[in-house]
C-alpha atoms as a PDB file:
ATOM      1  CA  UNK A   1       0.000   0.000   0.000  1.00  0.00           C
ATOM      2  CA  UNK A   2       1.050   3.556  -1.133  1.00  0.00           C
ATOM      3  CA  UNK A   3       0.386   5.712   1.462  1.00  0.00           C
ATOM      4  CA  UNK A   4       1.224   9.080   3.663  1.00  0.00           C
ATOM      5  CA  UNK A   5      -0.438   7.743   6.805  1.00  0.00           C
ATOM      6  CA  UNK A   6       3.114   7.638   9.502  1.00  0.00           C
ATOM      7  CA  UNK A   7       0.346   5.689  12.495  1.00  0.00           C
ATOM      8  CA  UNK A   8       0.449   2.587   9.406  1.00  0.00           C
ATOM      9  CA  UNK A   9       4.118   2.069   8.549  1.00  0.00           C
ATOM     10  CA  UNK A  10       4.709   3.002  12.517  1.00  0.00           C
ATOM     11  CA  UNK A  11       2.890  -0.491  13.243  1.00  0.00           C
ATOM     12  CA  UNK A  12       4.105  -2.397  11.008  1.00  0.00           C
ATOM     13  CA  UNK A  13       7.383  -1.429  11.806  1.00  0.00           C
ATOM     14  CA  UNK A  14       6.417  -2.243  15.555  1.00  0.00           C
ATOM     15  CA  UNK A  15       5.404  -6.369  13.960  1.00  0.00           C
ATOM     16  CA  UNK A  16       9.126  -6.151  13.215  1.00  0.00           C
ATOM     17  CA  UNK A  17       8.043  -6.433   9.463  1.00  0.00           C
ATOM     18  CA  UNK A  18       9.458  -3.956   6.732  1.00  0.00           C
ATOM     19  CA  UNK A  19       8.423  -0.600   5.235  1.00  0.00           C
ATOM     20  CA  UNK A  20       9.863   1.540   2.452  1.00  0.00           C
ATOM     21  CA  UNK A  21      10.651   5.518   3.927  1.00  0.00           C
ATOM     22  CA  UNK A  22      11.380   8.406   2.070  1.00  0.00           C
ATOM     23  CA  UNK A  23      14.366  10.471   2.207  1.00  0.00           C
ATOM     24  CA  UNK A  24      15.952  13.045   0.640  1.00  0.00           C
ATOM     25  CA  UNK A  25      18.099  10.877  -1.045  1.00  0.00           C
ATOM     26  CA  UNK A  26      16.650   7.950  -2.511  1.00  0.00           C
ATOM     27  CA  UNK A  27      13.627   6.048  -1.000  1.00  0.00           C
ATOM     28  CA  UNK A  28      14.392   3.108   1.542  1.00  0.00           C
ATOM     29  CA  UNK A  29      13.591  -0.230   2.802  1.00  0.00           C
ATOM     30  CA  UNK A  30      13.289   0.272   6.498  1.00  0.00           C
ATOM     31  CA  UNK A  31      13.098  -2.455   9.374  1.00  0.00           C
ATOM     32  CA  UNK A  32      13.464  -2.218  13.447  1.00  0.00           C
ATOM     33  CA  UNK A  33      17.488  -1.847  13.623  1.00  0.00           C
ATOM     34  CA  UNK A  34      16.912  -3.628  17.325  1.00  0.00           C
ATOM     35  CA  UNK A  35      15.596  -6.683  15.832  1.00  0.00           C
ATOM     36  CA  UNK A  36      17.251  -9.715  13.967  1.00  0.00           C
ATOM     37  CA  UNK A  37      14.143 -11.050  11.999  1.00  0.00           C
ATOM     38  CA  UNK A  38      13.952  -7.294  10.731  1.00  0.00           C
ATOM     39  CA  UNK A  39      17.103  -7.303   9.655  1.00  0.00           C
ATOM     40  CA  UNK A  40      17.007 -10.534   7.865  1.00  0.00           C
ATOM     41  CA  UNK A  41      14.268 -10.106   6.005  1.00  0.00           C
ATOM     42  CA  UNK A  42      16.118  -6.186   4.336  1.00  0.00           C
ATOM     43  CA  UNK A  43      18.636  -8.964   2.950  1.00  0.00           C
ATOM     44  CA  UNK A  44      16.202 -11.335   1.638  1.00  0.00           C
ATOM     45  CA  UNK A  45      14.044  -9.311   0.410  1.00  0.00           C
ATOM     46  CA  UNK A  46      16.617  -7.142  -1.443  1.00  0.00           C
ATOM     47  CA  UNK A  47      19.143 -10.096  -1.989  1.00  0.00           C
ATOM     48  CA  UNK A  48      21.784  -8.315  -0.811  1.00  0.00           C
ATOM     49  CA  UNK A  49      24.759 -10.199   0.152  1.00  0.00           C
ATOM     50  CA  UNK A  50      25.160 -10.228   4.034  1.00  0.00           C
ATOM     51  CA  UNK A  51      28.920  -9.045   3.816  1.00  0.00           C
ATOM     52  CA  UNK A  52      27.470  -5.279   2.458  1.00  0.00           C
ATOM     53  CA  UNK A  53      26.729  -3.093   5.810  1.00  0.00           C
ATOM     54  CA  UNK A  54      23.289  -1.345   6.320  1.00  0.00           C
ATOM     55  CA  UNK A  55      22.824   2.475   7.186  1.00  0.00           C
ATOM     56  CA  UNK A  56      21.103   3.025  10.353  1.00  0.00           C
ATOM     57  CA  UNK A  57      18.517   6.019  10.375  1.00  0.00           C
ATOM     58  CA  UNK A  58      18.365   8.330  13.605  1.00  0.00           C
ATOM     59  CA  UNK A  59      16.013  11.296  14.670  1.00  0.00           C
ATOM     60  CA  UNK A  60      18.509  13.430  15.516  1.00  0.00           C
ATOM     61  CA  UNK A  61      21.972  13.726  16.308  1.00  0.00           C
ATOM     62  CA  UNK A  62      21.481  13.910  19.975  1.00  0.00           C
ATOM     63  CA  UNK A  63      20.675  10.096  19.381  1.00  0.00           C
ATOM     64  CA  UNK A  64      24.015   9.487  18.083  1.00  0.00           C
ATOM     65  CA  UNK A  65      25.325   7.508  21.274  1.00  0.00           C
ATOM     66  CA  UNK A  66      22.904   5.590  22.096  1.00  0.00           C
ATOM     67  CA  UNK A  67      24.348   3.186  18.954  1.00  0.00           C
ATOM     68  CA  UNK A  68      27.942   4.649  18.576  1.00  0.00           C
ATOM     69  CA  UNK A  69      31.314   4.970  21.035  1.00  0.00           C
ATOM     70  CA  UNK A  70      34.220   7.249  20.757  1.00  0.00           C
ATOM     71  CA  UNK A  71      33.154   9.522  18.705  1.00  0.00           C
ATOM     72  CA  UNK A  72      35.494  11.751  17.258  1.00  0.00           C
ATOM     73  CA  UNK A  73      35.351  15.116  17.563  1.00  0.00           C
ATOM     74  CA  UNK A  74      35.091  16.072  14.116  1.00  0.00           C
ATOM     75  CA  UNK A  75      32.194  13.458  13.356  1.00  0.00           C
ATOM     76  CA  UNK A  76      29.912  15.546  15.685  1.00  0.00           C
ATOM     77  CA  UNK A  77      31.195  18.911  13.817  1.00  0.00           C
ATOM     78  CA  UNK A  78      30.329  17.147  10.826  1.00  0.00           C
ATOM     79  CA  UNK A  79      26.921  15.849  12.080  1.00  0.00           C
ATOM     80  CA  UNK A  80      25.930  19.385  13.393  1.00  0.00           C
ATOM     81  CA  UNK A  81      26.871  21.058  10.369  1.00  0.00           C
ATOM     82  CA  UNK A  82      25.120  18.212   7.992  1.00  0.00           C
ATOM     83  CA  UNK A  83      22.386  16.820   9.901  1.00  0.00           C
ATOM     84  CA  UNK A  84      19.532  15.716   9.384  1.00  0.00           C
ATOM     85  CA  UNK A  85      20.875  15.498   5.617  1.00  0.00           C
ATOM     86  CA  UNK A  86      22.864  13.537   3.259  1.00  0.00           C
ATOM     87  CA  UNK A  87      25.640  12.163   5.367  1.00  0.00           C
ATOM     88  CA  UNK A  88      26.546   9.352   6.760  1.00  0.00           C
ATOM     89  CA  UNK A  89      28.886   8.781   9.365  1.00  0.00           C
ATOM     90  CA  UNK A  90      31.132   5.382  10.070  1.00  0.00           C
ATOM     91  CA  UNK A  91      31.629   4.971  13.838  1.00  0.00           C
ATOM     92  CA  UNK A  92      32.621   2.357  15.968  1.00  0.00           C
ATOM     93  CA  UNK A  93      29.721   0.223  17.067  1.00  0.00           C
ATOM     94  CA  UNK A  94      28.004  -0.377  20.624  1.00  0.00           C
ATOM     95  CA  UNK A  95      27.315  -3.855  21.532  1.00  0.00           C
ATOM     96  CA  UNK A  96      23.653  -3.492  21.067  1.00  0.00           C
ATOM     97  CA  UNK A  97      24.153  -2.775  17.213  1.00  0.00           C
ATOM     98  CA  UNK A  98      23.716  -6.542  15.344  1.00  0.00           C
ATOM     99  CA  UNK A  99      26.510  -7.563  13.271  1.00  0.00           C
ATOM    100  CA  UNK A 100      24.207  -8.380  10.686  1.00  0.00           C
ATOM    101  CA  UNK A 101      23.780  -4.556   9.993  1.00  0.00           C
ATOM    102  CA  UNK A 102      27.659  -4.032  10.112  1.00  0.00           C
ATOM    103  CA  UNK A 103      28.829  -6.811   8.399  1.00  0.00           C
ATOM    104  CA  UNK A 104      30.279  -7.983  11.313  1.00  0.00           C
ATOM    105  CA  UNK A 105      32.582  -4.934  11.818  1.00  0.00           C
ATOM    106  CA  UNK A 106      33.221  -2.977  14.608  1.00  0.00           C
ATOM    107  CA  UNK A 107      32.060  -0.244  13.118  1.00  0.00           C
ATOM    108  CA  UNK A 108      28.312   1.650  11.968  1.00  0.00           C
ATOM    109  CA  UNK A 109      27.256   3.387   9.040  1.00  0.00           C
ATOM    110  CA  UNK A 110      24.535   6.215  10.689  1.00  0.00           C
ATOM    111  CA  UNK A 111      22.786   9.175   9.813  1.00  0.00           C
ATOM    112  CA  UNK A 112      19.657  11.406   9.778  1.00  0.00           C
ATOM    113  CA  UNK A 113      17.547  11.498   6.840  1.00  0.00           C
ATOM    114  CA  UNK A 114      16.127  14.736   5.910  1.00  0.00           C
ATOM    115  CA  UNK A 115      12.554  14.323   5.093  1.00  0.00           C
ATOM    116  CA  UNK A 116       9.715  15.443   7.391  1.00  0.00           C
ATOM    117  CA  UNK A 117       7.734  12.012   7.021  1.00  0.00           C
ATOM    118  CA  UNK A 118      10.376   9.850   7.719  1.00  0.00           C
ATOM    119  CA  UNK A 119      11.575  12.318  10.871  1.00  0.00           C
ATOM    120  CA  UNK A 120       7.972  12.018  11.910  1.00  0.00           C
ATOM    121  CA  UNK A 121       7.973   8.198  11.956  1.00  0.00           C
ATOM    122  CA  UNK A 122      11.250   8.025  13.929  1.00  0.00           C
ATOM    123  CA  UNK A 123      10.401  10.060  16.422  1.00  0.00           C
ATOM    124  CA  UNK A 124       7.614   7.961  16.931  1.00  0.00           C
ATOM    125  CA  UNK A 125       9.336   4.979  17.783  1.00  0.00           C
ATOM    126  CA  UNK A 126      11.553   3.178  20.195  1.00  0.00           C
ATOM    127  CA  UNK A 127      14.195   2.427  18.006  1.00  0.00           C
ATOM    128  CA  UNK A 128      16.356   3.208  15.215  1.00  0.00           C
ATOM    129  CA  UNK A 129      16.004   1.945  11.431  1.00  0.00           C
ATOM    130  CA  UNK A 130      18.135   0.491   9.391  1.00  0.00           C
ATOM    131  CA  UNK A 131      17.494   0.921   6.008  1.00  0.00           C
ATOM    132  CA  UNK A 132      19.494   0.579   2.278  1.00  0.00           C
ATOM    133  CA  UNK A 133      17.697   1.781  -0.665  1.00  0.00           C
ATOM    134  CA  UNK A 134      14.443  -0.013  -1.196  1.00  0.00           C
ATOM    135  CA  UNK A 135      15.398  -1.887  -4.312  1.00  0.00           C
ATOM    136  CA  UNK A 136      17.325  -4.931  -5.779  1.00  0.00           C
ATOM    137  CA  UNK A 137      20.227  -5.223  -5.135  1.00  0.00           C
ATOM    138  CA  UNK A 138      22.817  -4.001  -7.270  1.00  0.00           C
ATOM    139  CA  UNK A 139      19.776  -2.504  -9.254  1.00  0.00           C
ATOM    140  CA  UNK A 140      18.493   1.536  -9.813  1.00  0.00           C
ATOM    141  CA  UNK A 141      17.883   3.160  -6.693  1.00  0.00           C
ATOM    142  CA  UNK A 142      14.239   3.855  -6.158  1.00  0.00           C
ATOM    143  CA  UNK A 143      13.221   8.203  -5.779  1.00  0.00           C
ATOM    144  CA  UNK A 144       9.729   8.043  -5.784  1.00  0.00           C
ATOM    145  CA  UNK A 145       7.354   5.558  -3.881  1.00  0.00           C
ATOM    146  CA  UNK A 146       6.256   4.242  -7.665  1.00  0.00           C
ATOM    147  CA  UNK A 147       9.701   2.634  -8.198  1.00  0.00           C
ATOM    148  CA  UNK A 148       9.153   0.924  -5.085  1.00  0.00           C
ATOM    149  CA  UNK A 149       5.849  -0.606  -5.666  1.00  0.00           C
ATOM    150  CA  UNK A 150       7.430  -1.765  -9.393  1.00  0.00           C
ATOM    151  CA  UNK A 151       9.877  -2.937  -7.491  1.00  0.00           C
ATOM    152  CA  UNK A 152       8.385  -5.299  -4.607  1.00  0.00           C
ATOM    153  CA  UNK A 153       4.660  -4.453  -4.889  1.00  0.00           C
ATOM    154  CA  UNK A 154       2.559  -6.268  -2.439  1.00  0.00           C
ATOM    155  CA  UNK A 155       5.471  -7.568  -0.717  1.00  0.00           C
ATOM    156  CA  UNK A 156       5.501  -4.377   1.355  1.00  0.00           C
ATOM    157  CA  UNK A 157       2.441  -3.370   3.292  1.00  0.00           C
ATOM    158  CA  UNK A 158       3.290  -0.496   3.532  1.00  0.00           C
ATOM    159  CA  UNK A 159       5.438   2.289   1.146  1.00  0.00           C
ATOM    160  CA  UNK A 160       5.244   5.692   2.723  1.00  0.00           C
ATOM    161  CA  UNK A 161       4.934   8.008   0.304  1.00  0.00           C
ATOM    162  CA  UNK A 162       7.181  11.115   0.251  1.00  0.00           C
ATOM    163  CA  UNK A 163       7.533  12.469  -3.408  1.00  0.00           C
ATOM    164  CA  UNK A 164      10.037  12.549  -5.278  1.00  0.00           C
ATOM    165  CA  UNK A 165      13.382  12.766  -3.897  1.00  0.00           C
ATOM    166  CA  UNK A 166      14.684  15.998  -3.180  1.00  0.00           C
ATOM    167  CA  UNK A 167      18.756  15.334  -3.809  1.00  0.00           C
ATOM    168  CA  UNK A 168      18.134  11.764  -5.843  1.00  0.00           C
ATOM    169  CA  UNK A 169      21.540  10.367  -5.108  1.00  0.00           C
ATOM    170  CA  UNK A 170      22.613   8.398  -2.441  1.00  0.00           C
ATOM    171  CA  UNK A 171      24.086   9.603   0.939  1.00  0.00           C
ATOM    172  CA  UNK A 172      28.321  10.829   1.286  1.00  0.00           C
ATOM    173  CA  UNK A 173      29.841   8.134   3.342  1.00  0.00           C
ATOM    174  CA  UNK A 174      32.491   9.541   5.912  1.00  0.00           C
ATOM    175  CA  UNK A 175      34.736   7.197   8.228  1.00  0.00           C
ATOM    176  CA  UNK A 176      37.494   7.285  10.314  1.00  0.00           C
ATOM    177  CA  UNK A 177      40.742   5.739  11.096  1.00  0.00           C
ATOM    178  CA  UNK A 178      43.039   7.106  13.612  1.00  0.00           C
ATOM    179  CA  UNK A 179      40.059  10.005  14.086  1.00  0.00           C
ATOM    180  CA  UNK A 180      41.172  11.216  10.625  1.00  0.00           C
ATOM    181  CA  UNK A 181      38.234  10.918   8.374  1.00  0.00           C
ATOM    182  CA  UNK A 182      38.378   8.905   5.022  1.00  0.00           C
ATOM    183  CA  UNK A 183      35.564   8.643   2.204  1.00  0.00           C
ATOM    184  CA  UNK A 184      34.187   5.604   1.828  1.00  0.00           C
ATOM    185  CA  UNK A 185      31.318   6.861  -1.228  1.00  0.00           C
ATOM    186  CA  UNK A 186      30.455   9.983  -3.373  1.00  0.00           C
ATOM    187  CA  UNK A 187      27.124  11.240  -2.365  1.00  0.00           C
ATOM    188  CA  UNK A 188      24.835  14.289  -2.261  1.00  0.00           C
ATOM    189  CA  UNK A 189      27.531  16.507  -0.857  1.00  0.00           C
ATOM    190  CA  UNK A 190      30.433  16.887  -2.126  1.00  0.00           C
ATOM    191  CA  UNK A 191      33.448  16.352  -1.298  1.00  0.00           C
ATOM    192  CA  UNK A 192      34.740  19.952  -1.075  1.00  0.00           C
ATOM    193  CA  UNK A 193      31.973  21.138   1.233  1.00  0.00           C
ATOM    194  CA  UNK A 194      33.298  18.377   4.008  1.00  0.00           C
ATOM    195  CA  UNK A 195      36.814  19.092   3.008  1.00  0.00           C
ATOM    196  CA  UNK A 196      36.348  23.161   4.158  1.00  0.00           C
ATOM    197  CA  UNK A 197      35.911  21.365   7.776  1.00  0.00           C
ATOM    198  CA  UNK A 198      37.902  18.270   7.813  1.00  0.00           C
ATOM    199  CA  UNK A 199      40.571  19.167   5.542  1.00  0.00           C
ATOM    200  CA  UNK A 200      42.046  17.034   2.845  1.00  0.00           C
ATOM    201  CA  UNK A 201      40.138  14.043   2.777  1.00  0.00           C
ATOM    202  CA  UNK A 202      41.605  10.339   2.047  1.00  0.00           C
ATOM    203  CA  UNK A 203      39.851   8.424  -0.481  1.00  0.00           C
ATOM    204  CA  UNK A 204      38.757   4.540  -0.507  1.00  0.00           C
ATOM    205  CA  UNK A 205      35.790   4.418  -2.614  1.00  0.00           C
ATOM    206  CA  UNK A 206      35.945   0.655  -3.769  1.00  0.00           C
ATOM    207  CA  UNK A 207      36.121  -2.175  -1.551  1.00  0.00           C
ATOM    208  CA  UNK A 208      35.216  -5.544  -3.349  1.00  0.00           C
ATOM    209  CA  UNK A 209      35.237  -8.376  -0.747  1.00  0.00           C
ATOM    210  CA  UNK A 210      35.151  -6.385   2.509  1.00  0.00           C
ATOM    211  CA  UNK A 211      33.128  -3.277   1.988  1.00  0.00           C
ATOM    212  CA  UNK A 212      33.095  -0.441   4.716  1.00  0.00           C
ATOM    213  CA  UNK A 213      30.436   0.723   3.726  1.00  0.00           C
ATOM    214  CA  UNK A 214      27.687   0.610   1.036  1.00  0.00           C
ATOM    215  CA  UNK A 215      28.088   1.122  -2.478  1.00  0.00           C
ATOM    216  CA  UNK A 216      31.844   0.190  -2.627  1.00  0.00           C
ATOM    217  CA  UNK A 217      31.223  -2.094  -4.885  1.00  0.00           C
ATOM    218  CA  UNK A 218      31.959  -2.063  -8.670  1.00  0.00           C
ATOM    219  CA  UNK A 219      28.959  -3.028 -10.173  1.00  0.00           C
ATOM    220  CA  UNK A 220      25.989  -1.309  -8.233  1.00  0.00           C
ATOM    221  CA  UNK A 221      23.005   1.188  -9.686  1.00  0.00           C
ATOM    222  CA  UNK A 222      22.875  -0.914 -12.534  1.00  0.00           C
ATOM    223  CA  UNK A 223      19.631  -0.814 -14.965  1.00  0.00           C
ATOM    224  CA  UNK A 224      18.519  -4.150 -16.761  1.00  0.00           C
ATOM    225  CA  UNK A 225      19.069  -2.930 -19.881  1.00  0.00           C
ATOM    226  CA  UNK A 226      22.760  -2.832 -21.267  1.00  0.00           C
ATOM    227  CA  UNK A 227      24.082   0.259 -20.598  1.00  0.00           C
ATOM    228  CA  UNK A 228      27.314   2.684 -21.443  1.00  0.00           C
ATOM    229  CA  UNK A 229      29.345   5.585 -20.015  1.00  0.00           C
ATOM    230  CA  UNK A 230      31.338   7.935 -22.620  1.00  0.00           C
ATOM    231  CA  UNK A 231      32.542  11.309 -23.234  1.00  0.00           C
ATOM    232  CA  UNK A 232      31.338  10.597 -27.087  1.00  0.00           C
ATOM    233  CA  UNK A 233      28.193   9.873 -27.145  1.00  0.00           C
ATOM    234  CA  UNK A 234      27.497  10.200 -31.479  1.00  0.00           C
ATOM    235  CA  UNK A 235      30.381   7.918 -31.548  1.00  0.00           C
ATOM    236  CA  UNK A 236      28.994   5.268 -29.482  1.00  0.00           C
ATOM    237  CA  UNK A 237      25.402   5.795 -31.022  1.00  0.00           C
ATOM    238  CA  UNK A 238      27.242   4.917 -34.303  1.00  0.00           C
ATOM    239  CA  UNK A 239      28.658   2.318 -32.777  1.00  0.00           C
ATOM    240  CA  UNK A 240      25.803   0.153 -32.000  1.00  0.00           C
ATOM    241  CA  UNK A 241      23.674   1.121 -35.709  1.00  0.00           C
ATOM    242  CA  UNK A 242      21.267  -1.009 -35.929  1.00  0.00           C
ATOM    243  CA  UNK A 243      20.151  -1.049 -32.330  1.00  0.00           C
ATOM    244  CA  UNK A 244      17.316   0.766 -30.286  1.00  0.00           C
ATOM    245  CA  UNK A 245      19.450   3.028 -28.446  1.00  0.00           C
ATOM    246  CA  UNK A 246      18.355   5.558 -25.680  1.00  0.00           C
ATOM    247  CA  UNK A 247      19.889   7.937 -24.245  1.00  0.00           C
ATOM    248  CA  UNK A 248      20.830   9.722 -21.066  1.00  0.00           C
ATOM    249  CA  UNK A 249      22.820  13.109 -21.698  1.00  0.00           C
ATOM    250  CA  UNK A 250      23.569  16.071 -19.203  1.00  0.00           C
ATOM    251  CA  UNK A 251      21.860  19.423 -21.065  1.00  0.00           C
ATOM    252  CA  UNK A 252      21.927  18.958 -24.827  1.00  0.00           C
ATOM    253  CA  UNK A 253      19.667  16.405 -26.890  1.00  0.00           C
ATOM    254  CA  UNK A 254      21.484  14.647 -29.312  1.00  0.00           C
ATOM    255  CA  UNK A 255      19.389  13.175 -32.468  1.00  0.00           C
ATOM    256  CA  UNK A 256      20.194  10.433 -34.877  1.00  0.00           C
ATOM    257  CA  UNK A 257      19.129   7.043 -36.726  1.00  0.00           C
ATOM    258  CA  UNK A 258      18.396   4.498 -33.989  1.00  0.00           C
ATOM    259  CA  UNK A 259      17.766   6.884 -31.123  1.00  0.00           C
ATOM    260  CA  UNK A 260      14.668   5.787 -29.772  1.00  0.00           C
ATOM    261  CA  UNK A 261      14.523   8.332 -26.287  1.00  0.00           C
ATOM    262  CA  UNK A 262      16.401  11.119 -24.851  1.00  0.00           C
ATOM    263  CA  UNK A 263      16.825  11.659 -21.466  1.00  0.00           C
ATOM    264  CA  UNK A 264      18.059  15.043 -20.774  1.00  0.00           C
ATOM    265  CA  UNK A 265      19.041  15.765 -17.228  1.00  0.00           C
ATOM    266  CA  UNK A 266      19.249  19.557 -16.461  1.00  0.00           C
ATOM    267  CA  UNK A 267      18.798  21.764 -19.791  1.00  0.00           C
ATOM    268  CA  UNK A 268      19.997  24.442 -17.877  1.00  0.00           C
ATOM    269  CA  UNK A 269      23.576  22.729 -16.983  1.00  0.00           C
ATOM    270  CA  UNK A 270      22.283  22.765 -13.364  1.00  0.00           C
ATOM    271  CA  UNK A 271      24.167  19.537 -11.747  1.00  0.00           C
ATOM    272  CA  UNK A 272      21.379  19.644  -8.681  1.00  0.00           C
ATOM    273  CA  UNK A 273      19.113  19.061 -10.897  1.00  0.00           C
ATOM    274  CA  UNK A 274      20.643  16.366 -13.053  1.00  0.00           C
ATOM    275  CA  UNK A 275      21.463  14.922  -9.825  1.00  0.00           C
ATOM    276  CA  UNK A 276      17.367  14.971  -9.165  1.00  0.00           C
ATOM    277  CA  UNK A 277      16.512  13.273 -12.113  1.00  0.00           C
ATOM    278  CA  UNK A 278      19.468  10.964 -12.511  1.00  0.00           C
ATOM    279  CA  UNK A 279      17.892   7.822 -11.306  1.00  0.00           C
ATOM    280  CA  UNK A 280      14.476   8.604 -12.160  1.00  0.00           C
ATOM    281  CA  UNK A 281      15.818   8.912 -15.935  1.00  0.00           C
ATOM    282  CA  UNK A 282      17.622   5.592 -15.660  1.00  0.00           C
ATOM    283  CA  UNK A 283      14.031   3.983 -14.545  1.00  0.00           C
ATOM    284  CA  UNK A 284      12.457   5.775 -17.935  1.00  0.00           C
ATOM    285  CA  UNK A 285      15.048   4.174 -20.036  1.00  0.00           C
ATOM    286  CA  UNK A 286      15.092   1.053 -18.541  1.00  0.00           C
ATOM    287  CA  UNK A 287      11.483   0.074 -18.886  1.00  0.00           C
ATOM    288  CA  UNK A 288      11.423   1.198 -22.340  1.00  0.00           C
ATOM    289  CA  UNK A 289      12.551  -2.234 -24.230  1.00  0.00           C
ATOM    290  CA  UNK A 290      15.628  -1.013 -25.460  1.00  0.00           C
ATOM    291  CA  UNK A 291      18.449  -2.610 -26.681  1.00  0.00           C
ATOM    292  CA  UNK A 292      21.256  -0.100 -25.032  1.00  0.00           C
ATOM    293  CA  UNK A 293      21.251   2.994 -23.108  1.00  0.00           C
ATOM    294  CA  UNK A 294      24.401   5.084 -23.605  1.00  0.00           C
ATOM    295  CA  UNK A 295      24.862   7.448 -20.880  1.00  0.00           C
ATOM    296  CA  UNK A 296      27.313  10.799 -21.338  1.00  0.00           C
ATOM    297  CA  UNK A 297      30.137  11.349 -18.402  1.00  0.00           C
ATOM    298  CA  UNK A 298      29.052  14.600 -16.736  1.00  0.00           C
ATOM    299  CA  UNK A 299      31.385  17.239 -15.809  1.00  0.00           C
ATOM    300  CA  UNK A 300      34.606  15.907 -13.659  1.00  0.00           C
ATOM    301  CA  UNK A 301      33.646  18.172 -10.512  1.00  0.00           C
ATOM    302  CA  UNK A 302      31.143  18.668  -7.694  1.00  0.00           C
ATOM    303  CA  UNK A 303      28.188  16.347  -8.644  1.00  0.00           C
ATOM    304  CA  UNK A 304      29.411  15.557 -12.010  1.00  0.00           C
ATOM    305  CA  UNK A 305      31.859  13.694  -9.936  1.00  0.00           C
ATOM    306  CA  UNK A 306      29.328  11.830  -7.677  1.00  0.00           C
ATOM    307  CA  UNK A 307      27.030  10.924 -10.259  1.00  0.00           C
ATOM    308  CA  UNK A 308      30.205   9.667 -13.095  1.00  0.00           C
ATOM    309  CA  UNK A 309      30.719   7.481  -9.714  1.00  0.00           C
ATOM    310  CA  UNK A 310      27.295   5.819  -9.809  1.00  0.00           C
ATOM    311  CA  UNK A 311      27.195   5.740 -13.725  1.00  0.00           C
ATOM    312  CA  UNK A 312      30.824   3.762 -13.697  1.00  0.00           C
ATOM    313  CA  UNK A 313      29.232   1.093 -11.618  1.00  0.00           C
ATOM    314  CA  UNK A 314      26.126   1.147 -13.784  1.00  0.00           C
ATOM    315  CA  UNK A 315      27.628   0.743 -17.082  1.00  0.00           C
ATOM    316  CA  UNK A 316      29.762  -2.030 -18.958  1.00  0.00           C
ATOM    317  CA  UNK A 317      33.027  -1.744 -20.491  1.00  0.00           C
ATOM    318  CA  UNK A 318      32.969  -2.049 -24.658  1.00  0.00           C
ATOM    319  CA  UNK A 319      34.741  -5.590 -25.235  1.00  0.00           C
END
C-alpha cells in the first residue's frame, strides 16, 4: 500500500516487518534496527549479500550515542553542520548494534535522513532503522514511492509516500581511522563542502570483498538494460547502428538514426538538478525495451563527480 499515513508504517514497523521511507536521497527499505528477523528479512528481500553493511537512520543527532562509542570530535562537527541530511557517518559500534547490519565490523554506518515524514515516523518509535535503498540489489535506486511498488509491490504493506526525492543520489559516506576521516562513497555533498571542515580528505571508494560501507562495490546502480558511459556519445550511437538506443545526456539532446529516447538531465547545466533526475531517468530508459542505453560522463567536478561514480558502476566496459 502507497500511502502518507506515519500511524500505518509506525505499526508495522512495531510487527518487526518492513516498510519503504522516504528520504531526501533515494527512497528506503526500512526495518526495526533492534531486531534480527527485521534485519534478515532487508537482505532477503533485497538479496543483498550479508557481507554489504546497512545504514542506520536516527532522529537526531542527539541520538548518536545511544548506537555509537568514541566519537570523534570532528564526526559531531560534521553531524551538526550536515544533519539531518545527506551524510553518513562510520563509527565504531556499541554492543547493542547486530553484526548483521555491520557486516560484522566494529564499526556503523549512521545518519539522519532529511525528510519530514520519515523524521515524523522516527520520532515515533523506540528504536532506530536500518534501512538501504528499497530496491534490488545491485539494481536503480528507487526516488519516488512508484519505483518501489514496481519494485516489490505487495510484498511491502506499507510504502510511505514522500515524493520525489529531493537530492536523488545516495548519501556521502564519511569514516574514520586514527580520528582522521576517510571517504568511503560519493554522495549528495560533495566532497569539497566536508573538506572546508575536515581538511584534505583520504579516499577509498571501492572495496570488493570487505566493503566499509555501502556502495563500494563495482557493479551497483545498474539498470537491466545494457548500458554505457562515454565522453562521445554520437560515436557510441554509431557504434551500436542497428540497435534501439536511448539515451541519457547532461543538457543537450542529441538526435540520430536508432535513437529511440532522450533523457536530458538539467537543460539548464544545473548539476542539482541532473542529480534529481538521474535515477528517475535511468528507470524511464530502462522500462522502455531497449536494446542499449548510452549514458554521457558529466562534468569531472562537484556532482558531475558523484554521479560519473554511480554511472561507472552502472555501465559495462565495450569488449
Amino acid at each position: 500500500m502507497i500511502t502518507t499515513n506515519i500511524n500505518k508504517a509506525k505499526k508495522v514497523l512495531e510487527k518487526n516487518k518492513l516498510v519503504a521511507i522516504p528520504t531526501e536521497t533515494v527512497y528506503g527499505l526500512a526495518g526495526n534496527a533492534y531486531n534480527e528477523s527485521a534485519l534478515v528479512d532487508i537482505f532477503k528481500l533485497k538479496n543483498r549479500p550479508f557481507y554489504n553493511p546497512l545504514i542506520v537512520h536516527l532522529h537526531s543527532a542527539s541520538r548518536i550515542s545511544d548506537v555509537a562509542l568514541n566519537i570523534p570530535e570532528s564526526a559531531m562537527v560534521l553531524a551538526e553542520k550536515f544533519w539531518p541530511g545527506p551524510l553518513t557517518l562510520v563509527l565504531e559500534k556499541k554492543s547493542n548494534i547486530s553484526d548483521l547490519i555491520t557486516a560484522g565490523k566494529e564499526t556503523v554506518a549512521l545518519r539522519v535522513p532529511n525528510h519530514p515524514l520519515t523524521l515524523s515516523l522516527l520520532e515515533k518509535l523506540d528504536f532506530p532503522l536500518a534501512a538501504p535503498s528499497a530496491n534490488p540489489f545491485g539494481s536503480i535506486s528507487p526516488t519516488n514511492a512508484n519505483h518501489v511498488f514496481n519494485y516489490f509491490g505487495e510484498k511491502l504493506e506499507v510504502i510511505l509516500d514522500g515524493g520525489e526525492c529531493e537530492k536523488g543520489i545516495e548519501s556521502t559516506i564519511i569514516g574514520f581511522e586514527n580520528n582522521q576521516p576517510i571517504l568511503y562513497r560519493h554522495g549528495s555533498i560533495i566532497l569539497e563542502e566536508i573538506e572546508k571542515i575536515t581538511g584534505e580528505i583520504r579516499s577509498i571508494t571501492n572495496n570488493e570483498k570487505n566493503p566499509n560501507a555501502p556502495g563500494m562495490l563495482s557493479r551497483h546502480y545498474a539498470p537491466n538494460t545494457d548500458t554505457y558511459l562515454t565522453k562521445n556519445v554520437v560515436e557510441l550511437v554509431n557504434h551500436f547502428k542497428g540497435k534501439k538506443i536511448g539515451i541519457l545526456v547532461f543538457k543537450n539532446p542529441i538526435n540520430g538514426k536508432g535513437i529511440l529516447q532522450n533523457e536530458i538531465l538539467s537543460k539548464s547545466g544545473d548539476l542539482n538538478e541532473a542529480a534529481r533526475n538521474l535515477y528517475a531517468a535511468m528507470h524511464r530508459l530502462d522500462q522502455n525495451n531497449l536494446d542499449v542505453i548510452i549514458a554521457e560522463r558529466l562534468p569531472e567536478f562537484g556532482l558531475g563527480k558523484t554521479m560519473n561514480d554511480k554511472l561507472e558502476r552502472a555501465t559495462k566496459k565495450l569488449k
